[in-house]
Each structure stands twice: as structure tokens, then as C-alpha cells.
C-alpha atoms as a PDB file:
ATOM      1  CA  UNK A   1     -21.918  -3.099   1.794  1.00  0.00           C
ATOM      2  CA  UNK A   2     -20.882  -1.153  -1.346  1.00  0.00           C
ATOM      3  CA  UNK A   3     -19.355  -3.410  -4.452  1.00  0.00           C
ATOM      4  CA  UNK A   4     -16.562  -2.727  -5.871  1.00  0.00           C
ATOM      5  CA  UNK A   5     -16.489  -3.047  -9.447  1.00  0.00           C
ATOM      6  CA  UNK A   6     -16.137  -1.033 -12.486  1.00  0.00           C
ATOM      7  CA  UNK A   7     -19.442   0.506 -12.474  1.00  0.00           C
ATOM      8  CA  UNK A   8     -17.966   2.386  -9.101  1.00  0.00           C
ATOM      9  CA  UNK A   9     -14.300   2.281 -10.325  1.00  0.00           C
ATOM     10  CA  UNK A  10     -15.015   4.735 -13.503  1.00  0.00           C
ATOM     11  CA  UNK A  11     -16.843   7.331 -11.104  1.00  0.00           C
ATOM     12  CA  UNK A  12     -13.426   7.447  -9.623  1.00  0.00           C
ATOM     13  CA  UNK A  13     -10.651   6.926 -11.917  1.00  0.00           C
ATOM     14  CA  UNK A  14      -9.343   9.941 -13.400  1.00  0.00           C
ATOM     15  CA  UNK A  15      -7.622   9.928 -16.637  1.00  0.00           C
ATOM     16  CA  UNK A  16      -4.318  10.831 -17.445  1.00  0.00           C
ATOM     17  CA  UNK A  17      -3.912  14.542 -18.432  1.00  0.00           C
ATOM     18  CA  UNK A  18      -2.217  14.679 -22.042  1.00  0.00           C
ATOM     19  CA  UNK A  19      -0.293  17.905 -20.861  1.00  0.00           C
ATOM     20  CA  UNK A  20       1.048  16.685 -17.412  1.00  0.00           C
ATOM     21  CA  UNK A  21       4.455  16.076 -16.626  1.00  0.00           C
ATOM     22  CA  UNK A  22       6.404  14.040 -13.725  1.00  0.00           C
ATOM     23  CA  UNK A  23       5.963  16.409 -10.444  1.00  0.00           C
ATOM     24  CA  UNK A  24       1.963  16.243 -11.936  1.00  0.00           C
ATOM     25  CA  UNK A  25       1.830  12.825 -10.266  1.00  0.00           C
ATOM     26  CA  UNK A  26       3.587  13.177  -6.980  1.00  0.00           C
ATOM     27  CA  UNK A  27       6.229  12.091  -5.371  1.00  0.00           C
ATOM     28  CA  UNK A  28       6.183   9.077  -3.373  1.00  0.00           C
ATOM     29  CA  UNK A  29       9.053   8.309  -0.453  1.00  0.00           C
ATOM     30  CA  UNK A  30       8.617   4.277   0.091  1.00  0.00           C
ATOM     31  CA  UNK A  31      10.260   3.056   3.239  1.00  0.00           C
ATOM     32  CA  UNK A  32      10.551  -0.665   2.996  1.00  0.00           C
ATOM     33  CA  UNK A  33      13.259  -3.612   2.937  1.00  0.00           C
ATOM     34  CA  UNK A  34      15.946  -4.611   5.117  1.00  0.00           C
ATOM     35  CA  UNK A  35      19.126  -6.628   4.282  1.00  0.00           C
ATOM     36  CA  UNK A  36      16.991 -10.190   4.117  1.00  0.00           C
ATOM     37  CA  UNK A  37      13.875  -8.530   2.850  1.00  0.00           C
ATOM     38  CA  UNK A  38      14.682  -6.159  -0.128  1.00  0.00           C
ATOM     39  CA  UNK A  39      12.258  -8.166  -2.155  1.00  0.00           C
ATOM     40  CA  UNK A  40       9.292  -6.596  -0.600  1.00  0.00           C
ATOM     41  CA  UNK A  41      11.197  -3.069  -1.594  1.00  0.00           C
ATOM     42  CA  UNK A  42      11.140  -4.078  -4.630  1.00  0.00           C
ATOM     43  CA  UNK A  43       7.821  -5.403  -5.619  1.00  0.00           C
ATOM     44  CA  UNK A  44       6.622  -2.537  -3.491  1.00  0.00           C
ATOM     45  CA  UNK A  45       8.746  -0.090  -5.323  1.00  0.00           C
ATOM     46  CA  UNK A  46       7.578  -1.370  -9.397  1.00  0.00           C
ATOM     47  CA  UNK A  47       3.892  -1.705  -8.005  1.00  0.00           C
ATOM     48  CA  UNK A  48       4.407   1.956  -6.953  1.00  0.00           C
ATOM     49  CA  UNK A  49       5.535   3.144 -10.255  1.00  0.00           C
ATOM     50  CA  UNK A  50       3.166   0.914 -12.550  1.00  0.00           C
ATOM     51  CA  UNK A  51       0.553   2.343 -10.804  1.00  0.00           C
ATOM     52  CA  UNK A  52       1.739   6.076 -12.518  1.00  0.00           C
ATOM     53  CA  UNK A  53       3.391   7.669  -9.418  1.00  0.00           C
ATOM     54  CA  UNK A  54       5.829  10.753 -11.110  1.00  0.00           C
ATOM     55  CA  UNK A  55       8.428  10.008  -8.527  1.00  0.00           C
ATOM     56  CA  UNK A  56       9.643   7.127  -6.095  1.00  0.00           C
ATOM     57  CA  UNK A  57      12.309   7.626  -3.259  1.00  0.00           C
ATOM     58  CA  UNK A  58      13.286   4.295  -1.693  1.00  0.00           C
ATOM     59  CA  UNK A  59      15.087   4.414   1.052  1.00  0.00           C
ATOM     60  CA  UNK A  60      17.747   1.700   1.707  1.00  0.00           C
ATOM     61  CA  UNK A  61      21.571   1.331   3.466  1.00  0.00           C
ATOM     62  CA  UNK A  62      24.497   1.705   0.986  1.00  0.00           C
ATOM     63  CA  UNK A  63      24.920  -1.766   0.503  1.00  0.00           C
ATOM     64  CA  UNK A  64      21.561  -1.895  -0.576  1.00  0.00           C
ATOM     65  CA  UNK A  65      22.199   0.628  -3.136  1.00  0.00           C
ATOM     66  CA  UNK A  66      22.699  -1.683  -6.346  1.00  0.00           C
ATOM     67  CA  UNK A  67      20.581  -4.029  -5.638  1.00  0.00           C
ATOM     68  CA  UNK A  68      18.011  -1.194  -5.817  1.00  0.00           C
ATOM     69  CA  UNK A  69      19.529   0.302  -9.190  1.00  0.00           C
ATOM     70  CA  UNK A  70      19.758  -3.107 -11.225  1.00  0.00           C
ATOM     71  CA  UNK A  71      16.053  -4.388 -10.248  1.00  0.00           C
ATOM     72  CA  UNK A  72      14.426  -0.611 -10.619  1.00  0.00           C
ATOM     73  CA  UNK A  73      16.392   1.991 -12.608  1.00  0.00           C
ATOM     74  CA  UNK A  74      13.380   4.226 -12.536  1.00  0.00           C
ATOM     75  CA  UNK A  75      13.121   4.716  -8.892  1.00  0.00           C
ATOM     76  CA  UNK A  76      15.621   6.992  -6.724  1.00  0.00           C
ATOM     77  CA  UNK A  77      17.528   6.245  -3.606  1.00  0.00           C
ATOM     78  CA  UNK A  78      17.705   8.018  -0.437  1.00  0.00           C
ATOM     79  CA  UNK A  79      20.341   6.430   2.272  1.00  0.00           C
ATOM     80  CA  UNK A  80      18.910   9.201   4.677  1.00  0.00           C
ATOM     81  CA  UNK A  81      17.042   7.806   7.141  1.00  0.00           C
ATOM     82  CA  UNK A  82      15.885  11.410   8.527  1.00  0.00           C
ATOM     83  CA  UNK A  83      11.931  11.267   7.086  1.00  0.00           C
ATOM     84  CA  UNK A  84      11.998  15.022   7.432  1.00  0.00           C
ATOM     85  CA  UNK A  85      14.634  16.027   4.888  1.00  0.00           C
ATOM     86  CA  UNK A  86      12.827  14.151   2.333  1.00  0.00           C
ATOM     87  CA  UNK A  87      11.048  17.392   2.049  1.00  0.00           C
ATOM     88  CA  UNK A  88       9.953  16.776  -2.125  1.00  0.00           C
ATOM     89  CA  UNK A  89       7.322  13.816  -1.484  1.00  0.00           C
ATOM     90  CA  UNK A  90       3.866  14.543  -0.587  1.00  0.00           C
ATOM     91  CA  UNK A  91       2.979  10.759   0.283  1.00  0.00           C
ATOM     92  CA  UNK A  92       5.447   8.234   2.368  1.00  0.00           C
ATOM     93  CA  UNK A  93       4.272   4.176   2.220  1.00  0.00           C
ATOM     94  CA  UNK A  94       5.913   2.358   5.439  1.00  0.00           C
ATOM     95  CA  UNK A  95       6.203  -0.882   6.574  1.00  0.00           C
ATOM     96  CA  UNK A  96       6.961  -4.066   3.715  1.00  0.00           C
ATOM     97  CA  UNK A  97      10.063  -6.045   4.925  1.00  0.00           C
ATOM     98  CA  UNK A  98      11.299  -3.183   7.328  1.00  0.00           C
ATOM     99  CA  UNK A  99      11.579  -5.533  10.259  1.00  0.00           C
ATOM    100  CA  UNK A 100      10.346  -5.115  14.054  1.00  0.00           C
ATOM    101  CA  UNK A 101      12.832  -3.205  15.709  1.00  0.00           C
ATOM    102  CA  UNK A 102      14.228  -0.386  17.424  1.00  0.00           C
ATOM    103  CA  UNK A 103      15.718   0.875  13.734  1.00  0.00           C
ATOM    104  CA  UNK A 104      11.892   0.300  12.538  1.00  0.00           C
ATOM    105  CA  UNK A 105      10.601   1.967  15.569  1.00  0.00           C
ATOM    106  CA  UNK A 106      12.756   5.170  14.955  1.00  0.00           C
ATOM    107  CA  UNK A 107      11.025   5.605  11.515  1.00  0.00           C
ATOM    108  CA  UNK A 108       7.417   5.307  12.954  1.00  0.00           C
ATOM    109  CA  UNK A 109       8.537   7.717  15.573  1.00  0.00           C
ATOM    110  CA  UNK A 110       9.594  10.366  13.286  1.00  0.00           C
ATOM    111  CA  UNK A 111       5.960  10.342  11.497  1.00  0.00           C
ATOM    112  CA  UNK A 112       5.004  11.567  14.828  1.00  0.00           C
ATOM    113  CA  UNK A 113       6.395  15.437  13.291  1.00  0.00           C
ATOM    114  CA  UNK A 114       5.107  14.702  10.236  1.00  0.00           C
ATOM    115  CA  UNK A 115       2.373  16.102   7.803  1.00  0.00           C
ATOM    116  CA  UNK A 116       1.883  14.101   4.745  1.00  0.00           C
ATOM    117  CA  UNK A 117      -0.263  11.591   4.588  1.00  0.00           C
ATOM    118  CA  UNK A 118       1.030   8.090   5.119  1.00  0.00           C
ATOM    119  CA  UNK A 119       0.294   4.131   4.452  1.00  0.00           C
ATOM    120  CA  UNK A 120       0.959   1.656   7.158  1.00  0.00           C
ATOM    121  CA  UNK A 121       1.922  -2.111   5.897  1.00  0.00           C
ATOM    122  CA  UNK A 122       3.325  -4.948   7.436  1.00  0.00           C
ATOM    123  CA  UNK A 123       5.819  -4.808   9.946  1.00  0.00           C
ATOM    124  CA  UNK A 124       5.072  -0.809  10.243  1.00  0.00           C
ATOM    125  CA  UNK A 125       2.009  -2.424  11.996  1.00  0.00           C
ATOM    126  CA  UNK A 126       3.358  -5.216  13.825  1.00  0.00           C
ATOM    127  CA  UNK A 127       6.187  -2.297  15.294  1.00  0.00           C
ATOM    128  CA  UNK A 128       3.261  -0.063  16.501  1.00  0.00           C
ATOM    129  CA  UNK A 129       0.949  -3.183  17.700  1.00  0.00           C
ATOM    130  CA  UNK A 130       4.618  -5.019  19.403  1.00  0.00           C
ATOM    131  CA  UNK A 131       5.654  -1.611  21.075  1.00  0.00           C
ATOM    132  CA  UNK A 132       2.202  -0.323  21.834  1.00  0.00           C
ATOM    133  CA  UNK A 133       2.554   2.713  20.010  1.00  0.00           C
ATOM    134  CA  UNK A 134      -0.314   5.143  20.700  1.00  0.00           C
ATOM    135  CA  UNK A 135      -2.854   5.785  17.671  1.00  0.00           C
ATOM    136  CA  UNK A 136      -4.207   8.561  18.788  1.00  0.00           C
ATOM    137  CA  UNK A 137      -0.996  11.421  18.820  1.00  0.00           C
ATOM    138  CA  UNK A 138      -1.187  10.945  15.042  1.00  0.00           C
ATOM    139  CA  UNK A 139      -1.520  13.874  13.244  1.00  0.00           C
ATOM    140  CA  UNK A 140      -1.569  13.141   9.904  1.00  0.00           C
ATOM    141  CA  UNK A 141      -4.188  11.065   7.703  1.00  0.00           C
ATOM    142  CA  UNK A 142      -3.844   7.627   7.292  1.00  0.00           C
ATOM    143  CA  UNK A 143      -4.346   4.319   5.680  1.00  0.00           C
ATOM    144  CA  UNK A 144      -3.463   0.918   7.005  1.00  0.00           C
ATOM    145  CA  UNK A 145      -3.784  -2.618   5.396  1.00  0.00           C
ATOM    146  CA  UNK A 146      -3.771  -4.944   7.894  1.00  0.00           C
ATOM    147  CA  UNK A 147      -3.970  -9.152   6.825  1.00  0.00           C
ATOM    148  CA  UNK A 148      -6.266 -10.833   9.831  1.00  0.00           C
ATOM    149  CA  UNK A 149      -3.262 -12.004  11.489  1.00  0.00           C
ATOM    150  CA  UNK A 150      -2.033  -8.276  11.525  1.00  0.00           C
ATOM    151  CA  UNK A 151      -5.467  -6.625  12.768  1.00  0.00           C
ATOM    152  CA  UNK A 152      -5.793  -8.810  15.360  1.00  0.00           C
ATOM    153  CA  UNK A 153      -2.243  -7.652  17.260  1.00  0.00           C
ATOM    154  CA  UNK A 154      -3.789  -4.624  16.536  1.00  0.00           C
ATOM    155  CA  UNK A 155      -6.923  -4.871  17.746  1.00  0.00           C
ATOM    156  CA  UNK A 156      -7.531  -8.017  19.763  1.00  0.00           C
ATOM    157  CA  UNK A 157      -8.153 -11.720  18.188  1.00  0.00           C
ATOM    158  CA  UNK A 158     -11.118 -12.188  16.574  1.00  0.00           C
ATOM    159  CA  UNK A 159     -13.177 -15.295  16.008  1.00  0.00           C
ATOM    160  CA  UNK A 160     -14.787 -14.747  12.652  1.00  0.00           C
ATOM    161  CA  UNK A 161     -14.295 -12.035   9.266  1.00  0.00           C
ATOM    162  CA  UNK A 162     -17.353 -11.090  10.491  1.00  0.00           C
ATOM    163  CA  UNK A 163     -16.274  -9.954  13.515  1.00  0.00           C
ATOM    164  CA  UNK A 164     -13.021  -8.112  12.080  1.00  0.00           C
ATOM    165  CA  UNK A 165     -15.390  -6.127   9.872  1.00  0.00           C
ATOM    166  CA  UNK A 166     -17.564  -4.588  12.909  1.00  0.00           C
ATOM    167  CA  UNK A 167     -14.049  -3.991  14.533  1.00  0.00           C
ATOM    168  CA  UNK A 168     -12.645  -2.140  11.303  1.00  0.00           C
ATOM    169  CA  UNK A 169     -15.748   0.006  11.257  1.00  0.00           C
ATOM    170  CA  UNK A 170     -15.474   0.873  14.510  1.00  0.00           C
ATOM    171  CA  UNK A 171     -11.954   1.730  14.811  1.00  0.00           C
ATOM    172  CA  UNK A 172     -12.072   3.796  11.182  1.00  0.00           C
ATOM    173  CA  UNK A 173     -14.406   6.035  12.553  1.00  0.00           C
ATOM    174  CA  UNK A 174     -12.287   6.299  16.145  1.00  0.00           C
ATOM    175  CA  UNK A 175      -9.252   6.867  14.612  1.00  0.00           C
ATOM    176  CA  UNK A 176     -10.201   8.751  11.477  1.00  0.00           C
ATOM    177  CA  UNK A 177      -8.004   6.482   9.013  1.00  0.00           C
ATOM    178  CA  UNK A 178      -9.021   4.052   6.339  1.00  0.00           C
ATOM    179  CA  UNK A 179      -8.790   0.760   7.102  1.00  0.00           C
ATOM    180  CA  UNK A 180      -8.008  -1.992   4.340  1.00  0.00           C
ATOM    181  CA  UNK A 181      -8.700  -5.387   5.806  1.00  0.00           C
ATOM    182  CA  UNK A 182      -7.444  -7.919   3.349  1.00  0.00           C
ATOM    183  CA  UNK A 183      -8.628 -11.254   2.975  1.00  0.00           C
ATOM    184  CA  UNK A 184     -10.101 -13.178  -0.273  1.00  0.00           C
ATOM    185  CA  UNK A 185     -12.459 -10.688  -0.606  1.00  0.00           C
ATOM    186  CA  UNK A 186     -11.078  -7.019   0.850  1.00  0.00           C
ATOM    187  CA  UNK A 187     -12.779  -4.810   2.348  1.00  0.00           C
ATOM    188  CA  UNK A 188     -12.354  -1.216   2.747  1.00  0.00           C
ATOM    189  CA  UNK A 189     -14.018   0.929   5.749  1.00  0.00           C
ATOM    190  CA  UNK A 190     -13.491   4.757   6.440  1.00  0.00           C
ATOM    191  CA  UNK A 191     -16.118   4.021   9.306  1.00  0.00           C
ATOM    192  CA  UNK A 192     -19.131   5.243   7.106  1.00  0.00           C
ATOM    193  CA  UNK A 193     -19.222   2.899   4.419  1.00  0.00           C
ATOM    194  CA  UNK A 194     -17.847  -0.850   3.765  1.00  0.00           C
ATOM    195  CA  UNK A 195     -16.453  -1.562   0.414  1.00  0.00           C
ATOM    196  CA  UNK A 196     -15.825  -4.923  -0.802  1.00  0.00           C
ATOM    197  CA  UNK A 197     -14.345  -5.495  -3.557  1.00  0.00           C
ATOM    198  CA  UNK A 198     -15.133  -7.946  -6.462  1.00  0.00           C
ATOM    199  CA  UNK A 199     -12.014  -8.737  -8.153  1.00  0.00           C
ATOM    200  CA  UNK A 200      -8.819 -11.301  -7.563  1.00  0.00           C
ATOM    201  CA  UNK A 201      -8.553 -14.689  -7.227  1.00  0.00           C
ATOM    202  CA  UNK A 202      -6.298 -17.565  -4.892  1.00  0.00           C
ATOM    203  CA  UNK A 203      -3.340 -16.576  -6.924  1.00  0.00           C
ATOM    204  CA  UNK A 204      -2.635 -13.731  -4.572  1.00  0.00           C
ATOM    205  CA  UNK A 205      -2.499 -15.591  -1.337  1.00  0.00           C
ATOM    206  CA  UNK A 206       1.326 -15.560  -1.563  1.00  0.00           C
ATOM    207  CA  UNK A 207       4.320 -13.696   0.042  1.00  0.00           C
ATOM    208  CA  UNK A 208       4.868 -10.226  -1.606  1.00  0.00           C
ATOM    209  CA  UNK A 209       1.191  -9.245  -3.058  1.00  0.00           C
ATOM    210  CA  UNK A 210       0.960  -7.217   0.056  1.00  0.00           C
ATOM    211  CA  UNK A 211       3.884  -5.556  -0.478  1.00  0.00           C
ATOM    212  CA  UNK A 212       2.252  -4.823  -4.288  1.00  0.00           C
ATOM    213  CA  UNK A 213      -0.854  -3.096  -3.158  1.00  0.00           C
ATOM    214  CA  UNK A 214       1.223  -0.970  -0.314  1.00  0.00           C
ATOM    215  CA  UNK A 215       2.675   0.410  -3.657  1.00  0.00           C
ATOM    216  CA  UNK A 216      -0.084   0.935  -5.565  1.00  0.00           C
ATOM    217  CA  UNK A 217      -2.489   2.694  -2.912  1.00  0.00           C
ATOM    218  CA  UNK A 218       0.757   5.230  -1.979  1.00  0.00           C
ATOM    219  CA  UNK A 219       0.958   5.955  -5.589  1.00  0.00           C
ATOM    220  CA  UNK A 220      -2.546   6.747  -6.155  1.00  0.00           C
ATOM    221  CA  UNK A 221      -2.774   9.103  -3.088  1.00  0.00           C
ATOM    222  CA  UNK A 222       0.314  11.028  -4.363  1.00  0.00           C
ATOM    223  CA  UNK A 223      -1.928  11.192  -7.707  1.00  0.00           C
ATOM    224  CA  UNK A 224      -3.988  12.956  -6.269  1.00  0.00           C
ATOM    225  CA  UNK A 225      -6.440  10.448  -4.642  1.00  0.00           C
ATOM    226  CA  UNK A 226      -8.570  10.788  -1.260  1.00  0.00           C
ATOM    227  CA  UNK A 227      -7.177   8.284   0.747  1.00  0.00           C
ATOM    228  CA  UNK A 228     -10.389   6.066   0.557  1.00  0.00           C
ATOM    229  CA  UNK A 229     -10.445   6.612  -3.165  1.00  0.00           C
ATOM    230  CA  UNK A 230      -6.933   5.674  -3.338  1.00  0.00           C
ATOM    231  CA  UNK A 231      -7.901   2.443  -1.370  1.00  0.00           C
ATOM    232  CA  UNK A 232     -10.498   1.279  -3.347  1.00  0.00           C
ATOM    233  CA  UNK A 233      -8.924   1.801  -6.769  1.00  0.00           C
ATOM    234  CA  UNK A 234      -5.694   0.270  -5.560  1.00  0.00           C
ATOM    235  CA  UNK A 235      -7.223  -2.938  -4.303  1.00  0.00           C
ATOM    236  CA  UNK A 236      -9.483  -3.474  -7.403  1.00  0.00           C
ATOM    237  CA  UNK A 237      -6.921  -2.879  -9.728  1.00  0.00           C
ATOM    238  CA  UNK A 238      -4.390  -5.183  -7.746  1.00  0.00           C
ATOM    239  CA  UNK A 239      -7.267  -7.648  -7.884  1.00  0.00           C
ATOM    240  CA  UNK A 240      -7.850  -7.141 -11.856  1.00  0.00           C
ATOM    241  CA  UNK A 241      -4.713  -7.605 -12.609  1.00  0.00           C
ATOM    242  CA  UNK A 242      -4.482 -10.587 -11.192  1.00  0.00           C
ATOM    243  CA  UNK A 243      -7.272 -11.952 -12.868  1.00  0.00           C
ATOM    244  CA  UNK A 244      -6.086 -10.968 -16.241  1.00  0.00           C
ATOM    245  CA  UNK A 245      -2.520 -12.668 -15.108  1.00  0.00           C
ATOM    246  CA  UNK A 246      -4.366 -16.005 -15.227  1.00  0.00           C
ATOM    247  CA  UNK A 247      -4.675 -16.021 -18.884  1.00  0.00           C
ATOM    248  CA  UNK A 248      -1.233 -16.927 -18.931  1.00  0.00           C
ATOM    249  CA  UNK A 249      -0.520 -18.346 -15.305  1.00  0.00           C
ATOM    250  CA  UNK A 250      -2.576 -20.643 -13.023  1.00  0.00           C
ATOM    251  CA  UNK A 251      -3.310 -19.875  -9.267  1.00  0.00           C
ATOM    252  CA  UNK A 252      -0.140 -22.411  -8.412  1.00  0.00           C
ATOM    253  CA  UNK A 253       1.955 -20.850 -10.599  1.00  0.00           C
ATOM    254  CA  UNK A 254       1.051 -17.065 -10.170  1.00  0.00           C
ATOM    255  CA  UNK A 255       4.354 -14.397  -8.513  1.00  0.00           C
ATOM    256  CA  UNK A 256       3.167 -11.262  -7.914  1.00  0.00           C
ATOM    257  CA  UNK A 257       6.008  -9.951 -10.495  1.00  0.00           C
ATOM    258  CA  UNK A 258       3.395 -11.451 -13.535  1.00  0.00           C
ATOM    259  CA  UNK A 259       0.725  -9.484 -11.641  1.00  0.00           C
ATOM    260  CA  UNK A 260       2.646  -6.041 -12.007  1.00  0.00           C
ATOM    261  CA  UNK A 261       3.029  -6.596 -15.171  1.00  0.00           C
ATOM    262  CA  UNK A 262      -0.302  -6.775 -15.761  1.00  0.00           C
ATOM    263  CA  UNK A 263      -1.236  -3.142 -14.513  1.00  0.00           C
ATOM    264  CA  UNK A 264      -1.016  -1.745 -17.302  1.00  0.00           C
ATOM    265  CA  UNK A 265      -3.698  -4.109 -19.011  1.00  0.00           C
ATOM    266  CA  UNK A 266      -5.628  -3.827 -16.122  1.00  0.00           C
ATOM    267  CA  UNK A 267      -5.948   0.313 -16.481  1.00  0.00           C
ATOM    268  CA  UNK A 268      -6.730  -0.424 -20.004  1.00  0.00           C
ATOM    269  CA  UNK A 269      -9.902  -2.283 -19.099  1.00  0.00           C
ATOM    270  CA  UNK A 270     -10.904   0.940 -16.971  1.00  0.00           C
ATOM    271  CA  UNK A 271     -11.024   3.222 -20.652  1.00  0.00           C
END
């Protein structure tokens, strides 16, 4: 297994071009939140944008719309729910707090026609494990970051981590995707290599820092990003971040809102 930590994080990490402007960094279309769930859109939706996406299209119903515009001014708002007239992104990020269900399923069917490169999350994966959506007629490259609980409706219970690992490598290489398996100490598999990575602490193992690193690996691949570079950048930096956040916050009292804030300090520890 491969480390990850900052000796392998500054081989990747490309620095931000003095001359570059907003479409520089992509374009990200984030499908997430529901009308009991827009905090995952949310946390998904800053993560995306600390993380130094150019442009974020949320998608949400009208009477989602100002709940959108008060908690993230910089992000813009599509209430079409047609993935293929959102013709200006070049990444989409599915899944946190969408809900399992036949409106859900209708989004994951329409990525069947679709090109760009995508990110699979939470209830994007419990939709294709509940409905038994087949793998294998997509077209597109992917990324999915599954929590055990998750990759085993995908992919059959499991006794041990050890035994979710082999699974991930296995299933990486027969799928061609990138697999993200979280747990206290993620690891990332494009069925060649394992990755684990080496920052984070029990702070994170709360509702919503899921949704944070859906955000943050989408923006990085509309950066620019392979989709296993993406990967491992986004869950180190999620992790450092939250490591910095407990100079002012224990584990107990850690919300993955301090940890986005934190970002920023944790790209400055990359210079």
C-alpha cells in the first residue's frame, strides 16, 4: 500500500496559475439535496467551492431556491432537472441527500447518455445498489465513495476492512472506476495501486463529512485532476483540514462546517 502524505501530495498538487480566470477551473454541476436534506447540498456545495472549483451549478426545486442563495451566494442554481442541458460543466457530483427514489433514479438514468466524468455518493449508490442498476452500460469515467455500509449493498457484506479492500481492488479494475472506500483510514484503489491515506482524525465520523469530500473530489477533477489524482488529494486534504480544525475544536465538538473552513489553511500547508 502507497501512503498518502505530503511527500506524495506535492508530486500532485498543482499550483494556482497567477493568470487564470473562472472557466480555468471548471465548472462543476452538483446534484444533491432534497426538501429534508438540503444540508448535505450545502456542505457539499461550499466544500466544492473551497476546494477552487471556477463554477458550481446546484440543482434544487424552486422552493429550494433561497435556501440555496442565503447559505451560498457564490454558487448558481439550476431548477432543470434535464442533466443534458447543463451543457457548460465538464464534471457532475451525484448522490448527498438526493433520496432513494424513482425522482433519484431518473437522474442516474440520464448519466446513462452522458460523457463527463462523474462522482457517485450516498444515496446515488444506495439508488443503483436498491434498483440493481447495471455497472457495466456506463460509459463515462467514474469515481465512487462508498462508507462500508454502502459497499457492501454494493458488493455483498463483508466480514472484515480487510476483506472490503480485496473487493475494492477487484471491482476497480472490473469496472474501470476509482473506488474511495472510507473508513478511519481511507483508502483509494484504481485496481493497480491502494492508497491509504494518513491524515484525519474521529472528528469526522459524523453526518455531512461525506457530503464534504463528494465536493471536494468533483472540484478537483473539474480542475483538471485524473480522477485518481483528484481522489487522493481530496481525501488528504479533507483529512488535513480536519486535523488543523482541532486546534480550535475537539473530536466531540467538531461540524464539518469548522472543517471547510479550514481548507484554505490546509492548501497553505501544501506551499
Amino acid at each position: 500500500m502507497i501512503p498518502i502524505d505530503l511527500h506524495l501530495i506535492k508530486k500532485i498538487y498543482k499550483k494556482r496559475d497567477s493568470f487564470s480566470h473562472k472557466g480555468t477551473h471548471g465548472h462543476v454541476l452538483l446534484i444533491a439535496g432534497s426538501s429534508s436534506k438540503m444540508g448535505a447540498a450545502i456542505i457539499a456545495a461550499k466544500a466544492c467551492l473551497r476546494s477552487g472549483v471556477g463554477l458550481l451549478t446546484l440543482t434544487c426545486s424552486e422552493k429550494e431556491k433561497n435556501v440555496i442563495f442565503n447559505a451560498i451566494p457564490e454558487a448558481m442554481i439550476s431548477t432543470d432537472f434535464e442533466i443534458k442541458n447543463q451543457f457548460n460543466c465538464n464534471v457532475i457530483g451525484i448522490g448527498p441527500g438526493i433520496g432513494v427514489n424513482q425522482f433519484s433514479l431518473n437522474y442516474v438514468y440520464q448519466l446513462y447518455d452522458n460523457q463527463l466524468p462523474v462522482v457517485f455518493d450516498a444515496d446515488a449508490l444506495n439508488v443503483i445498489s436498491s434498483y440493481h442498476l447495471d455497472w457495466k452500460n456506463f460509459k463515462f469515467p467514474f469515481v465512487i465513495t462508498p462508507h462500508p455500509k454502502e459497499f457492501d449493498r454494493l458488493f455483498e457484506t463483508h466480514a472484515t476492512h480487510e476483506a472490503r479492500m480485496e473487493t475494492a481492488v477487484k471491482k476497480a479494475l472490473e469496472l474501470n472506476t476509482v473506488i474511495v472506500l472510507k473508513s478511519h483510514q481511507t483508502i483509494i484503489t484504481d485496481g493497480h495501486h491502494i492508497y491509504i491515506n494518513t491524515t484525519g482524525n474521529a472528528g469526522l465520523a459524523k453526518g455531512g463529512s461525506g457530503d464534504a469530500l463528494t465536493g471536494m473530489i468533483t472540484s478537483f477533477i473539474a480542475q483538471g485532476y485524473s480522477l485518481l489524482h483528484a481522489s487522493i488529494l481530496g481525501v488528504y486534504l479533507h483529512g488535513l483540514a480536519a486535523d488543523i480544525t482541532l486546534e480550535t475544536q475537539s473530536e466531540e465538538s467538531m461540524l464539518i462546517t469548522d472543517v471547510i473552513q479550514n481548507i484554505g489553511k490546509a492548501f497553505k500547508q501544501l506551499s
